[in-house]
Protein backbone atom coordinates (compact mmCIF):
# COMPACT_ATOMS: atom_id res chain seq x y z
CA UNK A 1 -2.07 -81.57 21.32
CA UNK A 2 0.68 -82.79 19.00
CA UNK A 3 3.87 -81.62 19.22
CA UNK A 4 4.11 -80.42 15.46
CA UNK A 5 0.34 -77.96 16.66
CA UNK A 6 2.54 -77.09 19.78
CA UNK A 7 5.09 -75.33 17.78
CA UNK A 8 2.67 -73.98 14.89
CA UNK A 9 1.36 -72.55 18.10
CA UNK A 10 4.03 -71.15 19.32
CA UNK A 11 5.14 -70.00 16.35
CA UNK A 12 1.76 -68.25 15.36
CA UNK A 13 2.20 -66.47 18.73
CA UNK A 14 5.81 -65.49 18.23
CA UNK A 15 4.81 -63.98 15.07
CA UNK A 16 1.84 -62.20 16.69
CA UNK A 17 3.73 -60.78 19.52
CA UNK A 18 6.39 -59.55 16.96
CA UNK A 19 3.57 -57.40 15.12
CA UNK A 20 2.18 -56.03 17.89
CA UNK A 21 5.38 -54.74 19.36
CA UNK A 22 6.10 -53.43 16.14
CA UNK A 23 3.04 -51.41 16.14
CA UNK A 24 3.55 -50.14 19.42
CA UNK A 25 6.99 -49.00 18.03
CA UNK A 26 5.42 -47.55 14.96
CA UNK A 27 3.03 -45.52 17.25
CA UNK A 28 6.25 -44.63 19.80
CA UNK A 29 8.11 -43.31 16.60
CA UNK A 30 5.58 -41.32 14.33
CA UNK A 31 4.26 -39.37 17.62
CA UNK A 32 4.62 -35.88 16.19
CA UNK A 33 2.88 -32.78 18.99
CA UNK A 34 1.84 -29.58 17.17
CA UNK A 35 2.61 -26.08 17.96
CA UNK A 36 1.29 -22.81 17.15
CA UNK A 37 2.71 -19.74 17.31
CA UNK A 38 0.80 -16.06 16.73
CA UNK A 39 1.86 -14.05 13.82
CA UNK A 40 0.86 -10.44 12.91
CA UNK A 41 0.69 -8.33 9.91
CA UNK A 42 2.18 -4.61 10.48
CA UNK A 43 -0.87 -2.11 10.05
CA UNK A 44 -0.64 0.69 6.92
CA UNK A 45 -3.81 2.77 6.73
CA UNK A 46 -4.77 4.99 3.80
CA UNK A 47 -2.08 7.30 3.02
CA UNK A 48 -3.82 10.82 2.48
CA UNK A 49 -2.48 13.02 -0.53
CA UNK A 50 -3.78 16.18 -1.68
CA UNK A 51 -2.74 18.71 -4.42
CA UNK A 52 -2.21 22.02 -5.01
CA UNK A 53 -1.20 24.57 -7.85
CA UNK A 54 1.49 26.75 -5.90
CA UNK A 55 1.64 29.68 -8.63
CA UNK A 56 -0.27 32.45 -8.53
CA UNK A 57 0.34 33.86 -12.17
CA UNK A 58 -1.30 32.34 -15.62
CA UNK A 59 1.28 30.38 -17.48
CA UNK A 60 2.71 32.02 -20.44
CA UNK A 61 4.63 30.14 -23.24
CA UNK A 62 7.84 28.87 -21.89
CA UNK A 63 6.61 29.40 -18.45
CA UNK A 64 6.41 26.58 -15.66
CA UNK A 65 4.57 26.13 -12.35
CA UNK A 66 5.11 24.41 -9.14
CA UNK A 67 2.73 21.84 -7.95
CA UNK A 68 2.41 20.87 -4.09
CA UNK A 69 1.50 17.65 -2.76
CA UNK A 70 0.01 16.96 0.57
CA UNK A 71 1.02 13.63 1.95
CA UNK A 72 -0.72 12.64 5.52
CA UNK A 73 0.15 9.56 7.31
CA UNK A 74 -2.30 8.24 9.51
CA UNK A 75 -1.66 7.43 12.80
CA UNK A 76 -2.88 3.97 12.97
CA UNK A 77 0.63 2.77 10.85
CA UNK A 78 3.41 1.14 12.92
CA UNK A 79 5.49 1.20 9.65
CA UNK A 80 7.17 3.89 7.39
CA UNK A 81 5.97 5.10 4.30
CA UNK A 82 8.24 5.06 1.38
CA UNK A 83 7.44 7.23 -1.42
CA UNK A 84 8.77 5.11 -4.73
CA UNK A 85 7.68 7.48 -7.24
CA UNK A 86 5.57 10.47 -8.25
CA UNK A 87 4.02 10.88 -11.44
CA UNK A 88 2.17 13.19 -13.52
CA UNK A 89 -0.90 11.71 -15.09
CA UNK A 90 -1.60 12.67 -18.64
CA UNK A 91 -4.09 15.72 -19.05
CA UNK A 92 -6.75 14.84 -21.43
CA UNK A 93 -7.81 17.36 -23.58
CA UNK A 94 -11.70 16.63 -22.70
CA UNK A 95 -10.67 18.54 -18.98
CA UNK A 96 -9.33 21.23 -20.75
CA UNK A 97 -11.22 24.35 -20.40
CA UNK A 98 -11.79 27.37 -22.33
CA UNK A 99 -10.18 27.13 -25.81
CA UNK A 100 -13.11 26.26 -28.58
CA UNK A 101 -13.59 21.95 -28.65
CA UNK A 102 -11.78 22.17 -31.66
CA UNK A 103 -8.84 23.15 -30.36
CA UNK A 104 -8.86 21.72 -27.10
CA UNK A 105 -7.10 18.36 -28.51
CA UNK A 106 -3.70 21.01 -29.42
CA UNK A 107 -3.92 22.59 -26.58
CA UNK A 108 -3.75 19.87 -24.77
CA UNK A 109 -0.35 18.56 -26.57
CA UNK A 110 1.44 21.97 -24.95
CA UNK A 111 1.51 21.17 -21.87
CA UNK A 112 4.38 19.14 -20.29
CA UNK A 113 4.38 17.29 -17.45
CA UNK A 114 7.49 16.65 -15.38
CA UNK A 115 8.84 13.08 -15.23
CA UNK A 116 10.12 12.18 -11.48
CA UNK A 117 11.78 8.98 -10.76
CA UNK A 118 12.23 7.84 -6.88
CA UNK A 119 11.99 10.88 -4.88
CA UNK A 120 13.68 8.85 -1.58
CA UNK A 121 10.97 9.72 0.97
CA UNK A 122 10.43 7.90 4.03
CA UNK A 123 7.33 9.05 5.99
CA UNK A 124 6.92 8.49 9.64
CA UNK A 125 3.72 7.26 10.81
CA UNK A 126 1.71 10.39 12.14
CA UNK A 127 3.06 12.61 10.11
CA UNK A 128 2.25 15.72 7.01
CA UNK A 129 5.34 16.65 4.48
CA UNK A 130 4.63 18.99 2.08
CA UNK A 131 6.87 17.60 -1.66
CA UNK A 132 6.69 20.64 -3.99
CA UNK A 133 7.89 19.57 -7.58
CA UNK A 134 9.37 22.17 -9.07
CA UNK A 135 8.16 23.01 -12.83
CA UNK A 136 5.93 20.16 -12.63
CA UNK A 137 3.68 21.69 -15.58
CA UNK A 138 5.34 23.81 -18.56
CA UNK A 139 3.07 25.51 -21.26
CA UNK A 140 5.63 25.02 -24.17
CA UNK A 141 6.66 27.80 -25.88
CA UNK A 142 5.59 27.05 -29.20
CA UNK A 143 2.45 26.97 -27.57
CA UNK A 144 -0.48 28.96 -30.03
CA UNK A 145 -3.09 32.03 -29.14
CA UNK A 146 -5.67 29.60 -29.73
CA UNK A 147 -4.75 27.82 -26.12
CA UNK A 148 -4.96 31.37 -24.85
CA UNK A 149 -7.47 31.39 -20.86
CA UNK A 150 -7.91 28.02 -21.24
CA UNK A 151 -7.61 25.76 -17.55
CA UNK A 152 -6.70 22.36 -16.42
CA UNK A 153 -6.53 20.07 -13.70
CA UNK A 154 -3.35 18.19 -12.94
CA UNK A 155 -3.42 15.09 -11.30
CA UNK A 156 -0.08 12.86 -9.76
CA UNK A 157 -0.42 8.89 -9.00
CA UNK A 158 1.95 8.82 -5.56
CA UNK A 159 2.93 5.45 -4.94
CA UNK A 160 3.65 4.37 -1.54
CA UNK A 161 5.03 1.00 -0.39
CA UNK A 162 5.19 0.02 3.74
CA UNK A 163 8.83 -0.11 4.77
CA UNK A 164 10.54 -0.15 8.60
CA UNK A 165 13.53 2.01 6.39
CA UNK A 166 14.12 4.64 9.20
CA UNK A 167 12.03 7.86 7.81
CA UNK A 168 14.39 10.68 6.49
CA UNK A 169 11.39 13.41 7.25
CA UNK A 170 9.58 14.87 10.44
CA UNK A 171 6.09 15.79 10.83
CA UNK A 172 5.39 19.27 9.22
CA UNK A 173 8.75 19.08 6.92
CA UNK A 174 8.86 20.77 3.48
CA UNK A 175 11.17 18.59 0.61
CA UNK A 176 11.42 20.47 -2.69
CA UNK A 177 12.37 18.01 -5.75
């Protein structure tokens, strides 16, 4: 072999042994392991609320009435249950009983529901509270003999959001708002 083939050789080798050591050092520096680690999501079953009209007596013009809400939490949370607002849902005169149809739509523009904001709450998990809003439906005073017997459902949205706020209730406790 000639001695200019020798070092072509050599050099072709050189080369090669350079680009295989710096794929063994790409390899050596890309290693990356992976890891897992087990995450949970906090459980928040279905909050239970129920209703209730807590006077006895017809409403007269002027008059109000208390409404009571039920709220049950299940025993299946791990979290709190914050109570971010209560409100009254609009009562449409097609639920309104008693006063002829054609008055039902007036009627129906007498009675005023209370507005609450944030009533603060905090549930524990396993728990009943009783929230009674007081005056939560007025029959205004203005309101006409036509609208005279007639009946109505109320119904209240209760919004509830998870939270691990400490609760600010007990099982069986009665908050007036």
């Amino acid at each position: 072999m000639q001695k200019r083939s020798k070092r072509i050789l050599a050099a072709a080798l050189a080369v090669a042994g350079v680009i295989a050591a710096s794929g063994i050092a790409y390899a050596a520096f890309y290693y990356a392991p992976q890891a897992t680690a087990q995450g949970a999501a906090a459980k928040f079953g279905e909050i239970t609320v129920t209703a209730e009209w807590s006077t006895t007596a017809p409403l007269l013009p002027g008059n109000a009435a208390d409404v009571k809400l039920t709220i049950a939490s299940p025993t299946n949370n791990n979290v709190q249950a914050r109570i971010s607002s209560i409100t009254a849902v609009n009562i449409p005169y097609t639920d309104i009983e008693g006063p002829l149809a054609a008055d039902k739509p007036d009627c129906a523009t007498w009675l005023i529901e209370r507005v609450l904001g944030n009533p603060g709450i905090v549930l524990p998990p396993n728990s009943v509270v009783v929230v009674t809003i007081d005056d939560a439906i007025t029959l205004h005073g203005d309101a006409t003999v036509k609208c005279q017997g007639m009946t109505f459902p109320t119904k209240w949205n209760v919004q509830l959001d998870a939270t691990n706020d400490p609760a600010n209730t007990s099982h069986g406790a009665s908050i007036t708002i």
